[in-house]
C-alpha atoms as a PDB file:
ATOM      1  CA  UNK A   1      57.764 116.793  56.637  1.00  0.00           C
ATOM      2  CA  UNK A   2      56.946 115.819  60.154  1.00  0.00           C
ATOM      3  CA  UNK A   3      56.658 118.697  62.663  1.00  0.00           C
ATOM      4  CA  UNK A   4      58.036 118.485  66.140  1.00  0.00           C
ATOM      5  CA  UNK A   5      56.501 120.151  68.992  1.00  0.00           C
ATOM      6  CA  UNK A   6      58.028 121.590  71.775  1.00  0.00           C
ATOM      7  CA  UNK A   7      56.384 120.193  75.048  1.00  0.00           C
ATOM      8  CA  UNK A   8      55.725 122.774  77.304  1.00  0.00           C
ATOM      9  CA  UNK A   9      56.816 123.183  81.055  1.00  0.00           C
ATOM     10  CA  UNK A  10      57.914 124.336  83.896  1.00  0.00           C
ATOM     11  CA  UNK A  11      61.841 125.093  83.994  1.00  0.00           C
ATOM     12  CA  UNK A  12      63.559 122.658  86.597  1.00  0.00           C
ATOM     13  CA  UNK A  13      64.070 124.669  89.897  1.00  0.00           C
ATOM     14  CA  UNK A  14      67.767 124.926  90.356  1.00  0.00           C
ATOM     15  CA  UNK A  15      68.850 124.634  94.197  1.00  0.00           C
ATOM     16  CA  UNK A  16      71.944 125.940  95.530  1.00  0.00           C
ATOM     17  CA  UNK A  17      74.356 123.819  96.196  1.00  0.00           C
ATOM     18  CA  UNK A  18      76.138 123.821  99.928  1.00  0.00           C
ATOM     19  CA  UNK A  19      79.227 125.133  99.933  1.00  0.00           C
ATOM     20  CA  UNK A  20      80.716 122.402 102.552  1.00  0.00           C
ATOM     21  CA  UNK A  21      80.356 118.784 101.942  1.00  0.00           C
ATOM     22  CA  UNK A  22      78.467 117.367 104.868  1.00  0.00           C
ATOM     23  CA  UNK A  23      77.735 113.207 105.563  1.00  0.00           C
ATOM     24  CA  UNK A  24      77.690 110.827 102.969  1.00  0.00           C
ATOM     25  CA  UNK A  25      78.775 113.088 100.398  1.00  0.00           C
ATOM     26  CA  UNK A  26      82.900 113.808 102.437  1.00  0.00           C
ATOM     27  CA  UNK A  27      84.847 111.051  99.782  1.00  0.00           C
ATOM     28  CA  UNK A  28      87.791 111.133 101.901  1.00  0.00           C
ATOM     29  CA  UNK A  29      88.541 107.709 103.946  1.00  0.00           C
ATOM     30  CA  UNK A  30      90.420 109.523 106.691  1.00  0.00           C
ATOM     31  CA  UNK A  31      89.603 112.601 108.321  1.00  0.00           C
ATOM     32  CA  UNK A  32      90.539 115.170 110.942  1.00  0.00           C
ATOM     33  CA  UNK A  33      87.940 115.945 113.298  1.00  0.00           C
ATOM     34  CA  UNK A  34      88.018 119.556 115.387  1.00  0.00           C
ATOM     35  CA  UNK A  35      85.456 120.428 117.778  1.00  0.00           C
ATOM     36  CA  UNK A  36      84.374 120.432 121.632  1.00  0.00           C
ATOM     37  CA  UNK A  37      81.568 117.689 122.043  1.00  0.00           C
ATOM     38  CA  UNK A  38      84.469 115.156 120.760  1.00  0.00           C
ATOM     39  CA  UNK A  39      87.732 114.060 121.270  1.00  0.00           C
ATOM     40  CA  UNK A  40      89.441 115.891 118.417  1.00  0.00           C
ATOM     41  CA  UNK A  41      92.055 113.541 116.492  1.00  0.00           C
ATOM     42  CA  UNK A  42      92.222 111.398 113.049  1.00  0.00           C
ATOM     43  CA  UNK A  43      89.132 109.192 112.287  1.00  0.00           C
ATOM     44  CA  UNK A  44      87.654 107.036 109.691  1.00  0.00           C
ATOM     45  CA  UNK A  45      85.288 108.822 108.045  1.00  0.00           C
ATOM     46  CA  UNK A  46      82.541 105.966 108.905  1.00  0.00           C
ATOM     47  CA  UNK A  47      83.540 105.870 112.660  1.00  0.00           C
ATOM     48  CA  UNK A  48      82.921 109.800 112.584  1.00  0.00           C
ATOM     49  CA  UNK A  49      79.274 109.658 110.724  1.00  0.00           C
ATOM     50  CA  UNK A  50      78.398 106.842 113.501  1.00  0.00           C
ATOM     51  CA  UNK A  51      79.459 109.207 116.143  1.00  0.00           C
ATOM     52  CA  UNK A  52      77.615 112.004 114.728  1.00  0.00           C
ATOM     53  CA  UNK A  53      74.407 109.895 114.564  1.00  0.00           C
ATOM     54  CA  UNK A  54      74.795 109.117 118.249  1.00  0.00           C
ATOM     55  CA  UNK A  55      74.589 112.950 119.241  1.00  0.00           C
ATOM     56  CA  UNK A  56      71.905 114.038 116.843  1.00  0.00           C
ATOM     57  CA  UNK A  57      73.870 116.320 114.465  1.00  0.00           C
ATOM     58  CA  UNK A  58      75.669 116.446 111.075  1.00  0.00           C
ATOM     59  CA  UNK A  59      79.500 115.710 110.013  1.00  0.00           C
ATOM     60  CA  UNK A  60      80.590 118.868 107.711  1.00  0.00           C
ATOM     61  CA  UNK A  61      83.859 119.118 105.808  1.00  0.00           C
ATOM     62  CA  UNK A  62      85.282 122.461 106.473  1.00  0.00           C
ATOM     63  CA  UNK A  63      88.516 122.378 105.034  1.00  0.00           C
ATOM     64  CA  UNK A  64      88.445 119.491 102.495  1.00  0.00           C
ATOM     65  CA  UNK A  65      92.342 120.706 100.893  1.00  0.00           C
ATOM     66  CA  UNK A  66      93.736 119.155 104.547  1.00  0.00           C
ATOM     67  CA  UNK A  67      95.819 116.325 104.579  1.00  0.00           C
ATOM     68  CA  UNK A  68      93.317 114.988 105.823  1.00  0.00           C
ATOM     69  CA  UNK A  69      90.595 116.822 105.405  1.00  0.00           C
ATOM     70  CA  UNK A  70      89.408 118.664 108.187  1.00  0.00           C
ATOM     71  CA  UNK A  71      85.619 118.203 109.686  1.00  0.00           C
ATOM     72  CA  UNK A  72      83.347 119.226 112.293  1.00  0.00           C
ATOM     73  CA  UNK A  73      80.179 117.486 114.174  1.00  0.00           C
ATOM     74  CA  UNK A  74      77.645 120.372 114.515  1.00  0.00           C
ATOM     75  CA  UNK A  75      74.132 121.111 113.641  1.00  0.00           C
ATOM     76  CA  UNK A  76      74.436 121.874 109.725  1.00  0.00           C
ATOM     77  CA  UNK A  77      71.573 124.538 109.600  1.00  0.00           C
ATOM     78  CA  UNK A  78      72.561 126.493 112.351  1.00  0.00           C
ATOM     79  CA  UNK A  79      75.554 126.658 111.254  1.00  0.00           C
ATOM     80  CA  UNK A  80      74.237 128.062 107.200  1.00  0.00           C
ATOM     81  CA  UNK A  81      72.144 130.331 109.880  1.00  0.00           C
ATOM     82  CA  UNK A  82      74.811 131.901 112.118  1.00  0.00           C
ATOM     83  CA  UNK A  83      77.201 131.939 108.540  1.00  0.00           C
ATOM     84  CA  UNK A  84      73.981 133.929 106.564  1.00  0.00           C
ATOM     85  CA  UNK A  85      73.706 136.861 109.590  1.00  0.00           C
ATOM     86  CA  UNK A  86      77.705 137.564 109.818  1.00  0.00           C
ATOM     87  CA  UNK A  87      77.331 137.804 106.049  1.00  0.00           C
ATOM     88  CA  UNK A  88      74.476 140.766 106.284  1.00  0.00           C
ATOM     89  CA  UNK A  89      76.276 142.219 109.316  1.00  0.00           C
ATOM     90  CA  UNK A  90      79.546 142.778 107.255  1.00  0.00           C
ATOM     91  CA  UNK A  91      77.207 144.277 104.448  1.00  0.00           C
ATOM     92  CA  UNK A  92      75.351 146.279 106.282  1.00  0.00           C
ATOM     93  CA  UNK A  93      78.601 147.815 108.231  1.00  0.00           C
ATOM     94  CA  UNK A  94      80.302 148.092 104.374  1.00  0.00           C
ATOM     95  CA  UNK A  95      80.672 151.833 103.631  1.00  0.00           C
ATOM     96  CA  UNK A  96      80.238 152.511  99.788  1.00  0.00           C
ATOM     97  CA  UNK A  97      81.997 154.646  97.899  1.00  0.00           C
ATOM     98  CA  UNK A  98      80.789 157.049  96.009  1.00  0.00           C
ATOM     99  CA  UNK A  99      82.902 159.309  93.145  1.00  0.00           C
ATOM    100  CA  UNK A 100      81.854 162.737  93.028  1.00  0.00           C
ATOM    101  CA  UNK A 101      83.586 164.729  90.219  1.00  0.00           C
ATOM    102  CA  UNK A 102      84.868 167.898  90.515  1.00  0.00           C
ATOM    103  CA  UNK A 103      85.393 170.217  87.051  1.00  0.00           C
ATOM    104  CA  UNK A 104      87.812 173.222  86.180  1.00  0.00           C
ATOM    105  CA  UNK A 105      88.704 174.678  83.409  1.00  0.00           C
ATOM    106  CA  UNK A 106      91.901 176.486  82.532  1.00  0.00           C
ATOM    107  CA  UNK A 107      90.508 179.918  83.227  1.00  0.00           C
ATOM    108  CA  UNK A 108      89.080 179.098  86.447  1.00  0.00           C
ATOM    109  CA  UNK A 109      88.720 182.464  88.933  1.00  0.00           C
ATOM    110  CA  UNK A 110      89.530 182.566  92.417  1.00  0.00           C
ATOM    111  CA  UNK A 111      85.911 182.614  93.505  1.00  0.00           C
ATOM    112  CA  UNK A 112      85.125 179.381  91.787  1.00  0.00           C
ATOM    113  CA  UNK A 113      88.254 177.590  92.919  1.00  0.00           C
ATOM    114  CA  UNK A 114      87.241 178.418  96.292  1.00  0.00           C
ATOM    115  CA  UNK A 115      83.091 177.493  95.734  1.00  0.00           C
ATOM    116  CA  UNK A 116      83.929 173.949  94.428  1.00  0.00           C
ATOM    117  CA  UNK A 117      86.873 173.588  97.389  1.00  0.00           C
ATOM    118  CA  UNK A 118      84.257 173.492  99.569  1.00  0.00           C
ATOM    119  CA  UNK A 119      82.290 171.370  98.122  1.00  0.00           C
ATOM    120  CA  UNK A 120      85.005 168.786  97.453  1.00  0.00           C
ATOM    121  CA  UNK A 121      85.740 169.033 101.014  1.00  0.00           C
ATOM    122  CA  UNK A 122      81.570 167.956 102.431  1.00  0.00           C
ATOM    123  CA  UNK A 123      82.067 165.480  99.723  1.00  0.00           C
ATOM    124  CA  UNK A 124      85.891 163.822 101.517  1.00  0.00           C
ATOM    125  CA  UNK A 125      84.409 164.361 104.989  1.00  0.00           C
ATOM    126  CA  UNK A 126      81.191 162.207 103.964  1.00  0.00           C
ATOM    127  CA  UNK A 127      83.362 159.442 102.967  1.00  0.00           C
ATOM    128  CA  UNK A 128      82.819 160.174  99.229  1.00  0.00           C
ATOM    129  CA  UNK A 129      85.846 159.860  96.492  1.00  0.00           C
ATOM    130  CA  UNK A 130      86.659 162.879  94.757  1.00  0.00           C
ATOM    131  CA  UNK A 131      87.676 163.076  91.026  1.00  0.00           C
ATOM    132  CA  UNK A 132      89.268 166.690  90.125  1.00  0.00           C
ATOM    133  CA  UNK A 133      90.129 167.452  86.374  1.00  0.00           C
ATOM    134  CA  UNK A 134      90.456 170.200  83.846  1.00  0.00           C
ATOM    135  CA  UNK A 135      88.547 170.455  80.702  1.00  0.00           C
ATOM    136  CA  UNK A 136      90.295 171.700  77.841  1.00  0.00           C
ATOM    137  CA  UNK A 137      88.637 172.991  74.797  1.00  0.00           C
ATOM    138  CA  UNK A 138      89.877 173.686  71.155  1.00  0.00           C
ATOM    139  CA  UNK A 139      93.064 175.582  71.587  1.00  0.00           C
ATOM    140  CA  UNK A 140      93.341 175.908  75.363  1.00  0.00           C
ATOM    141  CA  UNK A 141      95.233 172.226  75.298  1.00  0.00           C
ATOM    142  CA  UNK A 142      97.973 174.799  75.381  1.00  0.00           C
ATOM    143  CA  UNK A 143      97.479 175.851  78.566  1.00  0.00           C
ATOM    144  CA  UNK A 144      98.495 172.627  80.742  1.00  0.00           C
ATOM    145  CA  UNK A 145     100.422 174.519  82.969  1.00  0.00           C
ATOM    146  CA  UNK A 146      97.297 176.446  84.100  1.00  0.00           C
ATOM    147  CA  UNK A 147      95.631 173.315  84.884  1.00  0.00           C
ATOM    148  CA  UNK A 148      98.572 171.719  87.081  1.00  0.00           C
ATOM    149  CA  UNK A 149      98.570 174.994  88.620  1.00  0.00           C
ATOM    150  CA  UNK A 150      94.837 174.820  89.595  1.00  0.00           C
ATOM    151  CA  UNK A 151      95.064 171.410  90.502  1.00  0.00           C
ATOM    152  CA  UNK A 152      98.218 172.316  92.588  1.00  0.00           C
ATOM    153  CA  UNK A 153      96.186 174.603  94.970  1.00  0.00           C
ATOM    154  CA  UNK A 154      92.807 172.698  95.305  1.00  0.00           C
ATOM    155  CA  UNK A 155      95.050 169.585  96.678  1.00  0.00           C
ATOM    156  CA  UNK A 156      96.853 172.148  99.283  1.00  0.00           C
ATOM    157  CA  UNK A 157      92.907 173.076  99.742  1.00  0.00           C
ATOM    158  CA  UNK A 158      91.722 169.848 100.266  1.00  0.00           C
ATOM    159  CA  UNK A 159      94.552 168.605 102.097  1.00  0.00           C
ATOM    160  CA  UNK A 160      93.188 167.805 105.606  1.00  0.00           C
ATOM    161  CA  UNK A 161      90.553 165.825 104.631  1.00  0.00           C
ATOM    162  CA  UNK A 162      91.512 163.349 101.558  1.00  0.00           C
ATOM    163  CA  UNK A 163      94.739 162.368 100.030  1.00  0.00           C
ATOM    164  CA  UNK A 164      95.583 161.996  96.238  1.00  0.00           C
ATOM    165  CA  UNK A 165      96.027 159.111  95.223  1.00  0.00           C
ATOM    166  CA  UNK A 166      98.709 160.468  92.440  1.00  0.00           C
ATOM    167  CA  UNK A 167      99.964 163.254  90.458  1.00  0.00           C
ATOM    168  CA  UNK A 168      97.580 164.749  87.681  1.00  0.00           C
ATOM    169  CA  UNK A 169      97.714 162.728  84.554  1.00  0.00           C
ATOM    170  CA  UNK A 170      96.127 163.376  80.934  1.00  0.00           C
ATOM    171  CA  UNK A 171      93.381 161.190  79.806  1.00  0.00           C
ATOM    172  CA  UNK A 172      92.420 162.915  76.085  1.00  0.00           C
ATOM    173  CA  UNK A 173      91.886 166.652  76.793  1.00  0.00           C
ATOM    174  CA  UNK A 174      91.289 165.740  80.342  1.00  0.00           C
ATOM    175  CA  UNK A 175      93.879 166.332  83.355  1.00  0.00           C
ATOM    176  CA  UNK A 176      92.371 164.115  86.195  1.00  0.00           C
ATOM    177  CA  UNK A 177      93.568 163.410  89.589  1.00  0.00           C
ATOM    178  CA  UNK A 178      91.877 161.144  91.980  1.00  0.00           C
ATOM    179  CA  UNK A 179      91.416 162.247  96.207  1.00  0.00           C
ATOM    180  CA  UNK A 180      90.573 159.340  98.606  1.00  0.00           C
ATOM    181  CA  UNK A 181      89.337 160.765 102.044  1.00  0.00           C
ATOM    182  CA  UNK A 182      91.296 160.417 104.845  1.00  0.00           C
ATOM    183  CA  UNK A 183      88.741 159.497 107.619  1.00  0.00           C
ATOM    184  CA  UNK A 184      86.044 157.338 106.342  1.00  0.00           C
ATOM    185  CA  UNK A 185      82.445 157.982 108.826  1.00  0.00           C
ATOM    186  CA  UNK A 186      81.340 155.311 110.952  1.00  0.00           C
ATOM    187  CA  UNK A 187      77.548 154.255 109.856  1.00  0.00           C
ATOM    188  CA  UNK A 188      74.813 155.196 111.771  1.00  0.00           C
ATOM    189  CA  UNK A 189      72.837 152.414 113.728  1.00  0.00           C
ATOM    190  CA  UNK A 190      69.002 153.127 113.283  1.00  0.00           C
ATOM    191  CA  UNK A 191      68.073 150.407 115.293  1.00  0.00           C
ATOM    192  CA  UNK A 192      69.988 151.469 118.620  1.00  0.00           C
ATOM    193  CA  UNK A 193      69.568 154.754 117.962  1.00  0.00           C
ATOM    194  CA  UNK A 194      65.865 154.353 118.655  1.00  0.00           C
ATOM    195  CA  UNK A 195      65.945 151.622 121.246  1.00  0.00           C
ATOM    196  CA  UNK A 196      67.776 154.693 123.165  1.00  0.00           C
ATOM    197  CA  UNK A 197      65.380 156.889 122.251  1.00  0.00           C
ATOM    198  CA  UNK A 198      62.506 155.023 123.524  1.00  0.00           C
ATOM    199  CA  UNK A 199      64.544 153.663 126.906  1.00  0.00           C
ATOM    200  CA  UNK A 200      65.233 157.367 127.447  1.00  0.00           C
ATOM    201  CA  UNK A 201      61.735 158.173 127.098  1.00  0.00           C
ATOM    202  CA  UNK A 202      60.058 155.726 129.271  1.00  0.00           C
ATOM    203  CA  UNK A 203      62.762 156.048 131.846  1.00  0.00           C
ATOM    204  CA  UNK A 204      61.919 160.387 132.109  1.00  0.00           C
ATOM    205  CA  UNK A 205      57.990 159.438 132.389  1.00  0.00           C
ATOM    206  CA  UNK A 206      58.464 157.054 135.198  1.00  0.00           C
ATOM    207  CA  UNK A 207      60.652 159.171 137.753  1.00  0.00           C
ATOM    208  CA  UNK A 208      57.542 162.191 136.275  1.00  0.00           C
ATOM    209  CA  UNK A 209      55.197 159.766 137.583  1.00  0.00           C
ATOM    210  CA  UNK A 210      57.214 159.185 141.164  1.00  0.00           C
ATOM    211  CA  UNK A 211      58.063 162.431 141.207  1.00  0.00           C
ATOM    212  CA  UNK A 212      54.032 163.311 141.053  1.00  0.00           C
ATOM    213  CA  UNK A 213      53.666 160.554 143.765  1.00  0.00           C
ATOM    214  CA  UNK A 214      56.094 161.541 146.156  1.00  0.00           C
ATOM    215  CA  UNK A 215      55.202 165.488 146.296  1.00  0.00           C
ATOM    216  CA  UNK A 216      50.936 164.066 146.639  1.00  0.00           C
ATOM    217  CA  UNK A 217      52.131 162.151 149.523  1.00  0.00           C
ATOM    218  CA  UNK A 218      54.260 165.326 151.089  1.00  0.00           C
ATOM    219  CA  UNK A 219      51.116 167.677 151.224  1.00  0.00           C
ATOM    220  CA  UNK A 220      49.058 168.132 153.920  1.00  0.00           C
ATOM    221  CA  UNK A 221      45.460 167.911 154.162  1.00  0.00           C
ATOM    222  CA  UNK A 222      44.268 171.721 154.324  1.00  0.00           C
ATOM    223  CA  UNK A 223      41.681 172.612 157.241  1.00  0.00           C
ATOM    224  CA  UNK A 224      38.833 174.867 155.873  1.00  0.00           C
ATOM    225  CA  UNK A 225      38.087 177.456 158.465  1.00  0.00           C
ATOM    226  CA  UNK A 226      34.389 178.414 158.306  1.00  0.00           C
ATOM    227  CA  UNK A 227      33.685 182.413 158.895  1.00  0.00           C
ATOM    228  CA  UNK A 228      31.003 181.802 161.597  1.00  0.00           C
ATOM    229  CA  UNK A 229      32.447 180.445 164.497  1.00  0.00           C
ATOM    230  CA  UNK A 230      30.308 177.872 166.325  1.00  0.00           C
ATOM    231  CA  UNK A 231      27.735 179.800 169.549  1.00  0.00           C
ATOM    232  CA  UNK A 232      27.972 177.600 173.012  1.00  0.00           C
ATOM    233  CA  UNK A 233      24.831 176.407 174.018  1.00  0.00           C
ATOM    234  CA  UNK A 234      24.925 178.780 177.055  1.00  0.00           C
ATOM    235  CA  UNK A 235      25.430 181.904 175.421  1.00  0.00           C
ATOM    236  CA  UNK A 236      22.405 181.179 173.349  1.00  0.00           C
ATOM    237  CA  UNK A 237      20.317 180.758 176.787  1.00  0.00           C
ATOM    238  CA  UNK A 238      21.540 184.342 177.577  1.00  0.00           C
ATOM    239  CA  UNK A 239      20.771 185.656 174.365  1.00  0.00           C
ATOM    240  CA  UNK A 240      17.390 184.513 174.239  1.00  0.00           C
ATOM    241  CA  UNK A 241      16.695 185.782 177.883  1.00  0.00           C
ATOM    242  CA  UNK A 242      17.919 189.556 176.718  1.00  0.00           C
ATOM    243  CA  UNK A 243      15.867 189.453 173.814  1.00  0.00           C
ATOM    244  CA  UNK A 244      13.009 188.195 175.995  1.00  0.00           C
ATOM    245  CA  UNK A 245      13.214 191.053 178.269  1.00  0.00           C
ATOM    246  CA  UNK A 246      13.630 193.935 175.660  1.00  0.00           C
ATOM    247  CA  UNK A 247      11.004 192.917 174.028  1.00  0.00           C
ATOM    248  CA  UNK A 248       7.754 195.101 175.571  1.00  0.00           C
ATOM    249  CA  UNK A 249       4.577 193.209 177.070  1.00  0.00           C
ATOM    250  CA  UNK A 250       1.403 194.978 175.285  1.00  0.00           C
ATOM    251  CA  UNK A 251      -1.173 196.718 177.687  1.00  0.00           C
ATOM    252  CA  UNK A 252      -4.820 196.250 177.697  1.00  0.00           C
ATOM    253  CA  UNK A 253      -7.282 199.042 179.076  1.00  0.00           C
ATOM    254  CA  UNK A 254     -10.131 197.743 181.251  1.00  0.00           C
ATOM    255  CA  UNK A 255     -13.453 199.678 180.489  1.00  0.00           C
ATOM    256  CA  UNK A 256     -14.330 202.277 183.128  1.00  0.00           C
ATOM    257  CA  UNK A 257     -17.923 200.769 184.349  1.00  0.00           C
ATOM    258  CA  UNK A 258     -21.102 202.796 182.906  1.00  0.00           C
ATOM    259  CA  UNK A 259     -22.733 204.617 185.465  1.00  0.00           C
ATOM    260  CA  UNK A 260     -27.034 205.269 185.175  1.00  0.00           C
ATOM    261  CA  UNK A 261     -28.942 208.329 184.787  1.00  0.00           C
ATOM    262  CA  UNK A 262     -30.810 208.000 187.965  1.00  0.00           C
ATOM    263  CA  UNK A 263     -27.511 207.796 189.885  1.00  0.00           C
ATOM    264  CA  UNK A 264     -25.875 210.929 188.079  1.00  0.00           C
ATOM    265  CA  UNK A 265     -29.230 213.003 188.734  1.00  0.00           C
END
């Protein structure tokens, strides 16, 4: 028997198709054109892909189920461009819900009914879901009239911040009843949040710095006085003459002359 081979390869790359037909690909013979740079009205479709040509940009189909189909002459990939960002800006402000459950059972005491309240009501004022319900096990199925009752008073708990979405229902030896919060939380902008920051910043450290200016340029230059005052010339002359005339001019004996024997004889 002859064997076949499998050739190996590269899988073809699959490209996404556009979502609006755009040039040579619009089939209709007729169409509407909408738009500013032209005069909007019906058009063949080969008058309007001249037209385009002439101002440099692309002839897209945005409603093709128009009778006829309507079109517009714009730049094609700034158009995918500006269509991609309003895309991630609706994402990005898209709050998600999140179910956070919420468990009793039929015997449930005061201070855990009031414990799990409060939790149930961070979880509504976070924009969360909240899924109540009462476990039954073996032979307490009997007592469904505990559980209403318990689910009774954690809805008048929780009643400013969610909303149930329906009375308590069984699901198997579950009784379950769903809260949806009443104010859902705005989300929190990183991005401007810290632009502030940093504008708030730089704007305290500049008036600092002309505050630092302004009181340098206020003070005055302080005069050092010196402890000795300065002597006029003339009082020096005096001084000196005083001084000259304390002062006392050493005396000199003169030898008393020698006289000879002869004389003193």
């Amino acid at each position: 028997m002859a064997k076949t081979y499998r050739r190996g390869g590269r899988r073809p790359i699959r490209r996404e198709e556009d979502p609006h037909r755009i040039n040579r690909r619009i089939r209709a013979k007729e169409i509407r054109i909408v738009g500013d740079d032209v005069e909007n009205g019906i058009y063949s479709t080969a008058d309007a892909l001249e037209i385009a040509q002439k101002l440099g940009l692309d002839l897209v189909e945005i409603a093709p189920n128009g009778t006829p189909p309507v079109c517009k002459i714009i730049d094609y990939s700034k158009f995918k461009y500006e269509q991609k960002k309003k895309q991630k800006e609706l994402k990005a402000n898209a709050h998600k819900v999140v179910v956070k459950e919420i468990r009793f059972g039929p015997n449930t005491n005061e201070h855990d009914l009031d414990f799990k309240t409060k939790h149930a009501q961070k979880f509504l004022e976070e924009g969360n879901k909240v899924k109540a319900y009462v476990q039954f096990a073996g032979r307490t199925i009997v007592f469904k009239d505990r559980g209403r009752e318990i689910l009774d008073r954690f809805a008048e708990a929780i009643e400013e911040q969610g909303k149930p979405e329906g009375y308590p229902k069984m699901e198997g030896k579950r009784m379950i009843i769903m809260f949806t919060p009443k104010a859902i939380p705005k989300p929190k902008k990183k991005a401007e949040s810290s632009k502030s920051e940093t504008s708030k910043s730089s704007k305290s450290s500049k008036e600092n710095e002309s505050k630092k200016v302004d009181a340098k340029a206020d003070e005055k230059p302080k005069v050092i006085k010196s402890s000795k005052e300065p002597k006029n010339e003339s009082g020096k002359g005096s001084e000196n003459k005083d001084s000259k005339k304390d002062e006392k001019i050493p005396t000199t004996k003169k030898p008393s002359p020698k006289k000879d024997k002869g004389e003193e004889k």
